[in-house]
Structures are given as C-alpha cells and as structure tokens.
N, C-alpha and C. Protein backbone atom coordinates (compact mmCIF):
# COMPACT_ATOMS: atom_id res chain seq x y z
N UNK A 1 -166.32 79.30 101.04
CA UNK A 1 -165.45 80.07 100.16
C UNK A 1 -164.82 81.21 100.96
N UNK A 2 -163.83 81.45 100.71
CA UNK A 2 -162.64 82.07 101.71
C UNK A 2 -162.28 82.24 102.46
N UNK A 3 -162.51 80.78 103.26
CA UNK A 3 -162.52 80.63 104.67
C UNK A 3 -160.82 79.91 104.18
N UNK A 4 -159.64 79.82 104.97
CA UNK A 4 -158.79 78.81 104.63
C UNK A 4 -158.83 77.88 105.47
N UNK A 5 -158.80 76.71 104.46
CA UNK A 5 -159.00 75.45 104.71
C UNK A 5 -158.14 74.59 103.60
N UNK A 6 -157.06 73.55 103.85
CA UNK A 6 -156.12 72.91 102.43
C UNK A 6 -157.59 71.66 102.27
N UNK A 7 -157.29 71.31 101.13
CA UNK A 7 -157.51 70.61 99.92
C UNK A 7 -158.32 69.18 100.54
N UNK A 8 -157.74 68.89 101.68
CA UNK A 8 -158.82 67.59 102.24
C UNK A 8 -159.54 68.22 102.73
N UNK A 9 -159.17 68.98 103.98
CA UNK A 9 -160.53 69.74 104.43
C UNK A 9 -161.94 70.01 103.55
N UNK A 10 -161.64 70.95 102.50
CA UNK A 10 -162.48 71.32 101.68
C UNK A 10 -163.58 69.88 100.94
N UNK A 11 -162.88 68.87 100.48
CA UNK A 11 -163.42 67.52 100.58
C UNK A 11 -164.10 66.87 101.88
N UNK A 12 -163.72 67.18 102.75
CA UNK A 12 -164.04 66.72 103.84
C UNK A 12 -165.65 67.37 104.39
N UNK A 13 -165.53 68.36 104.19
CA UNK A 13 -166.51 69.19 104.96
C UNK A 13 -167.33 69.06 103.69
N UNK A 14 -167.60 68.94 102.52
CA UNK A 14 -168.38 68.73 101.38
C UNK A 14 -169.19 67.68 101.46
N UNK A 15 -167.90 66.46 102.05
CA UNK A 15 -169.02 64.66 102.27
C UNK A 15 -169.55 64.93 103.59
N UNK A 16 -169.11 65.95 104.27
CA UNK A 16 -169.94 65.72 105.77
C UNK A 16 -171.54 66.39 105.68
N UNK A 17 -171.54 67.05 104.81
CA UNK A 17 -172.70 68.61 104.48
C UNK A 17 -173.46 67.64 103.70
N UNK A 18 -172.97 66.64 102.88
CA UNK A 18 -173.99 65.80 102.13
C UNK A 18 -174.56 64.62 103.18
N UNK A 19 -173.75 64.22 104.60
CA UNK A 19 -174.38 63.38 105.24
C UNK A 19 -173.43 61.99 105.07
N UNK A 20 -172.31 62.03 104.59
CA UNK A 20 -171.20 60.69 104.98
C UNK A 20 -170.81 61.91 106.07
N UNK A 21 -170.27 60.48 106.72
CA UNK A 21 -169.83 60.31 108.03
C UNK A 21 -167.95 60.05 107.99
N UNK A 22 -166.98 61.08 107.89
CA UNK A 22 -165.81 60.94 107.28
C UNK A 22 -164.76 61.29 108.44
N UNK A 23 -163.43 61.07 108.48
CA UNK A 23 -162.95 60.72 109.13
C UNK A 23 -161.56 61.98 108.34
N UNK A 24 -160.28 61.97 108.38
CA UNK A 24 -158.60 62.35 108.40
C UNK A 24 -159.01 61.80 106.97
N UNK A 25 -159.57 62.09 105.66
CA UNK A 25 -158.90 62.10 104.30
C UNK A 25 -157.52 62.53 104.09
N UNK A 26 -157.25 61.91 103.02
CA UNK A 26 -155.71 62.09 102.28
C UNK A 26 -156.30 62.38 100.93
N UNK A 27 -155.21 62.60 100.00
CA UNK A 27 -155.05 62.63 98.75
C UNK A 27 -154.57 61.71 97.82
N UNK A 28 -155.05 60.36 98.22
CA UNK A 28 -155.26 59.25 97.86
C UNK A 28 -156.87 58.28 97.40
N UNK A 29 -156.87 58.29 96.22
CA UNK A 29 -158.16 57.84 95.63
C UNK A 29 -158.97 56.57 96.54
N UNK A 30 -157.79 56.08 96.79
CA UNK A 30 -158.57 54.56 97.39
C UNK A 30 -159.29 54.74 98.83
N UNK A 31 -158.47 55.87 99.87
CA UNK A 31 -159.20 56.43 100.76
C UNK A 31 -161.20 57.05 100.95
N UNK A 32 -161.23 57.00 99.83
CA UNK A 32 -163.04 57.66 99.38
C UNK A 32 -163.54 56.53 98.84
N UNK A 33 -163.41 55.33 98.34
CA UNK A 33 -164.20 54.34 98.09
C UNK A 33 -165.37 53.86 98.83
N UNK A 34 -165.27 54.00 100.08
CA UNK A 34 -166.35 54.00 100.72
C UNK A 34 -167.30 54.95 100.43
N UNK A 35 -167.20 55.75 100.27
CA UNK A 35 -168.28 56.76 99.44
C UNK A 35 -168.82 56.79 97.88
N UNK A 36 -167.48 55.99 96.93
CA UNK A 36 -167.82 55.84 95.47
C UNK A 36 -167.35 55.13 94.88
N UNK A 37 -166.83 54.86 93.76
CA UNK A 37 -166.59 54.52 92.80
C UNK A 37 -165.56 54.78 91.78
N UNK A 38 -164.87 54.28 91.69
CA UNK A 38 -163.22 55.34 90.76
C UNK A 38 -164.21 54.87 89.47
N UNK A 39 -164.01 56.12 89.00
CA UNK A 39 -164.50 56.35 87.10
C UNK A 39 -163.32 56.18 86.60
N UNK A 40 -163.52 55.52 85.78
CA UNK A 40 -162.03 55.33 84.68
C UNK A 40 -162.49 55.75 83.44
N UNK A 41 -163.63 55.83 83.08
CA UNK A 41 -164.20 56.44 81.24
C UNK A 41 -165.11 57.74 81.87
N UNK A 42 -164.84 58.27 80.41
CA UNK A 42 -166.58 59.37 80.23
C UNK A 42 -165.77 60.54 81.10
N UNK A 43 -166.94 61.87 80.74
CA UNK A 43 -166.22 62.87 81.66
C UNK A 43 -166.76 63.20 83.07
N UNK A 44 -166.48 63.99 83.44
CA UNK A 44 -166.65 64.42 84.89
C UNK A 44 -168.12 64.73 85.41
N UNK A 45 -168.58 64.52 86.38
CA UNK A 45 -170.06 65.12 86.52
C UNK A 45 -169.59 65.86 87.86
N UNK A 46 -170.86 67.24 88.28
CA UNK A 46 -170.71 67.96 89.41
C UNK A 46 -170.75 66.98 90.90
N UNK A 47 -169.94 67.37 91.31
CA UNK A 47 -169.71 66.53 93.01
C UNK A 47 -168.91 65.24 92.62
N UNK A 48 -168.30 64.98 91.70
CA UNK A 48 -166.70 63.99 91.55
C UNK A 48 -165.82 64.70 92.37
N UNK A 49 -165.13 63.53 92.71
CA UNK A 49 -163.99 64.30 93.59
C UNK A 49 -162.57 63.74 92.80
N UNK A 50 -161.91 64.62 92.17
CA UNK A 50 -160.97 64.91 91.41
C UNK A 50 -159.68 64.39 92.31
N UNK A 51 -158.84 63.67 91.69
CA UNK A 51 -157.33 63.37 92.87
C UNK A 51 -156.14 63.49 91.81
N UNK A 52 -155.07 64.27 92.24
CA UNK A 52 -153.79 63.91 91.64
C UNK A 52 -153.39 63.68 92.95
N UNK A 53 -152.90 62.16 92.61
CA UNK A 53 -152.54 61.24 93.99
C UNK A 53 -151.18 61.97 94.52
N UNK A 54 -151.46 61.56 96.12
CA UNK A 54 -150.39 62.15 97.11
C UNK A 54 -149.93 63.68 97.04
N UNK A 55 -150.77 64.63 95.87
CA UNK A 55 -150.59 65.67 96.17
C UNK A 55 -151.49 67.01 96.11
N UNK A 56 -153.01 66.17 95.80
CA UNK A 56 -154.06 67.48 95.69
C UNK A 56 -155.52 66.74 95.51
N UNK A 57 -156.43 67.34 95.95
CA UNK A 57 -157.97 66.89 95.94
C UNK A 57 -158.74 67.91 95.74
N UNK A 58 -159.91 68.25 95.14
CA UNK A 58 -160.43 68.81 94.64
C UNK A 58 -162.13 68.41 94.55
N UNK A 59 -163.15 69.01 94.53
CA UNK A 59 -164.69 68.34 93.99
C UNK A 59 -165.09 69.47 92.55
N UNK A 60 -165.44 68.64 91.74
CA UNK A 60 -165.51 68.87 90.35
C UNK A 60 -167.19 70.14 90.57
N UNK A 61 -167.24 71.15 90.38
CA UNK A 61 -168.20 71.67 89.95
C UNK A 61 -169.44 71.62 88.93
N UNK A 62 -168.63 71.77 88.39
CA UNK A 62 -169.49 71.91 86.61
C UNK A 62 -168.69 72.68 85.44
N UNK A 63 -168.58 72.86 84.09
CA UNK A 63 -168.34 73.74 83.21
C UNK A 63 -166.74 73.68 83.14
N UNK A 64 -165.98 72.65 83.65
CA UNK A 64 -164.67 72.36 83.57
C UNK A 64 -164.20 72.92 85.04
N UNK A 65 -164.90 73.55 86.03
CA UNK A 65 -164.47 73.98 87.30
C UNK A 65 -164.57 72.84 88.35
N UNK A 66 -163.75 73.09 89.70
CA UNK A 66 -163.33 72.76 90.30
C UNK A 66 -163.24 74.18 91.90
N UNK A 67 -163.62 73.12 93.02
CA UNK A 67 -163.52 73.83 94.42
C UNK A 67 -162.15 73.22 94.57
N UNK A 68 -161.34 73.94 95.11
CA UNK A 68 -159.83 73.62 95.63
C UNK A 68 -159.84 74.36 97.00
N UNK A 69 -159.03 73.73 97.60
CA UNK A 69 -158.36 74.47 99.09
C UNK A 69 -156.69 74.76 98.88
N UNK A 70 -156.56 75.27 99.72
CA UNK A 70 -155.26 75.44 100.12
C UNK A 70 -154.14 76.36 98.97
N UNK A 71 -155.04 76.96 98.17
CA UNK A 71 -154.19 77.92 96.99
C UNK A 71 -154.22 79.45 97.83
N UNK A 72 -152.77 79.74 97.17
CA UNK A 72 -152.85 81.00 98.02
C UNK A 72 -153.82 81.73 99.24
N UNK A 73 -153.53 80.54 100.16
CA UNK A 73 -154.20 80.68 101.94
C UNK A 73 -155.62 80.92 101.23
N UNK A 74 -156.27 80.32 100.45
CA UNK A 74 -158.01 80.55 100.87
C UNK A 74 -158.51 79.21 99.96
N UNK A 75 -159.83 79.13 99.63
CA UNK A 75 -160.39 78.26 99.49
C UNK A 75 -160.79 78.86 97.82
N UNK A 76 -160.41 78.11 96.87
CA UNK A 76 -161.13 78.85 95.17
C UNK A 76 -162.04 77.98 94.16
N UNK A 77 -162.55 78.42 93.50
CA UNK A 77 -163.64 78.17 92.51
C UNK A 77 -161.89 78.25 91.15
N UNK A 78 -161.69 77.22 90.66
CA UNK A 78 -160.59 77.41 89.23
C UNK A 78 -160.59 76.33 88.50
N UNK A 79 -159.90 76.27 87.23
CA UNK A 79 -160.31 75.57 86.14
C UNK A 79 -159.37 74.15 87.07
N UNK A 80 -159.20 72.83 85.92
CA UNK A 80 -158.94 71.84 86.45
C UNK A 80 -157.60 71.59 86.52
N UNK A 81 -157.08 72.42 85.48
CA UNK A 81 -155.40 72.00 85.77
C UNK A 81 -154.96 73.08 87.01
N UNK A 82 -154.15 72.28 87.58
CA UNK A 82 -153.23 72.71 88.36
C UNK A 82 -151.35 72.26 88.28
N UNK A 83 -150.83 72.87 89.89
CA UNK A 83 -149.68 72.98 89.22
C UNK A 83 -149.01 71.25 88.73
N UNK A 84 -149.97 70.60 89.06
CA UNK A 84 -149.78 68.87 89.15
C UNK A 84 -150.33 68.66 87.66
N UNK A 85 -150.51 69.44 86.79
CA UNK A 85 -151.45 68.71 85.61
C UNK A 85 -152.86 68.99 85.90
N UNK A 86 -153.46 68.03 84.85
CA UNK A 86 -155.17 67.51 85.17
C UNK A 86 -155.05 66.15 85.84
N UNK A 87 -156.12 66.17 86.74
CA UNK A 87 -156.74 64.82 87.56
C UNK A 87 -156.46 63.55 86.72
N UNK A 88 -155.56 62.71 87.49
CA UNK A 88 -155.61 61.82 87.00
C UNK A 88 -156.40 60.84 87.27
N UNK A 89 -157.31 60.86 88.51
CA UNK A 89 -158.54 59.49 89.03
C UNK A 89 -159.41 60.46 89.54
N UNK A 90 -160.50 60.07 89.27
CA UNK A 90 -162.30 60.56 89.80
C UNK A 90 -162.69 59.53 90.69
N UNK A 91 -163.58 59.96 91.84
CA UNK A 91 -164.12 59.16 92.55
C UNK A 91 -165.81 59.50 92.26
N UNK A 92 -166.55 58.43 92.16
CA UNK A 92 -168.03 59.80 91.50
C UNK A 92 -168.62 58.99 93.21
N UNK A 93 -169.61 59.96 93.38
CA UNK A 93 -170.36 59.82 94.81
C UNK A 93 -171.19 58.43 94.68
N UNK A 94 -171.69 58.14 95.89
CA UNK A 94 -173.12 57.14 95.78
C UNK A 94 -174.14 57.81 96.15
C-alpha cells in the first residue's frame, strides 16, 4: 500500500506472495486461468480477482472492497465501481 505500482502489478505481486509462479499479466480474464476459474454466479469472495476487460484489474477484499493500482500514482483500498463500472468477470483462486 502506497508504493506505486498500476493495476497488474498489484495482481501480480499478490499471486506471487501466495506462491503462483506468474509471468507479464494483462487485464484480460482468460490470462489467470491457470490460477482459477471464471465465476459466472454468486457473489464475490476475498482474493477474486475482479477484471473489467482490457482496462483494469483489481483483487476483491471483503465488505464490497477492492485493492487497485494505478489510481492517482499509488496503490488503494476502494469500493468496486470504478471509472469502467462494476467488474464484469471474476477469476476465484485454486
């Protein structure tokens, strides 16, 4: 937290700290399958990784929050909408 780092990074360094082995993420859902599972029902659980495709990534907290990168040069704890809407695909971990 307030280190700056954009929006894959922050994903990135999250699956590495849990022990996947990750590579140049994008902001593309199908890129993390190797790690999970796209949820299509039900709501969010803590450590989903939230995507509005081709333009933002996010890992779901808890309590409707969300870790984001790349907002005003730092790294934030904020609710789920952004300037893209709400998440349209979840990836949940294995």
């Amino acid at each position: 937290m307030g280190d700056y780092q954009d929006c894959t990074a922050v994903v990135e360094r999250a699956l590495r700290a849990i022990g996947y082995s990750v590579g140049d993420l994008g902001t593309i859902p199908s890129q993390y399958l190797a790690y999970g599972s796209l949820v299509t029902s039900g709501g969010y659980a803590p450590g989903d990784i939230l995507f509005w495709p081709g333009s933002h990534v996010a890992v779901y907290i808890g309590n409707g929050q969300a870790v984001h990168g790349g907002w005003n040069g730092s790294t934030v704890v904020a609710g789920l909408s952004t300037i893209h809407g709400y998440p349209s695909a979840v990836v949940r971990l294995k």
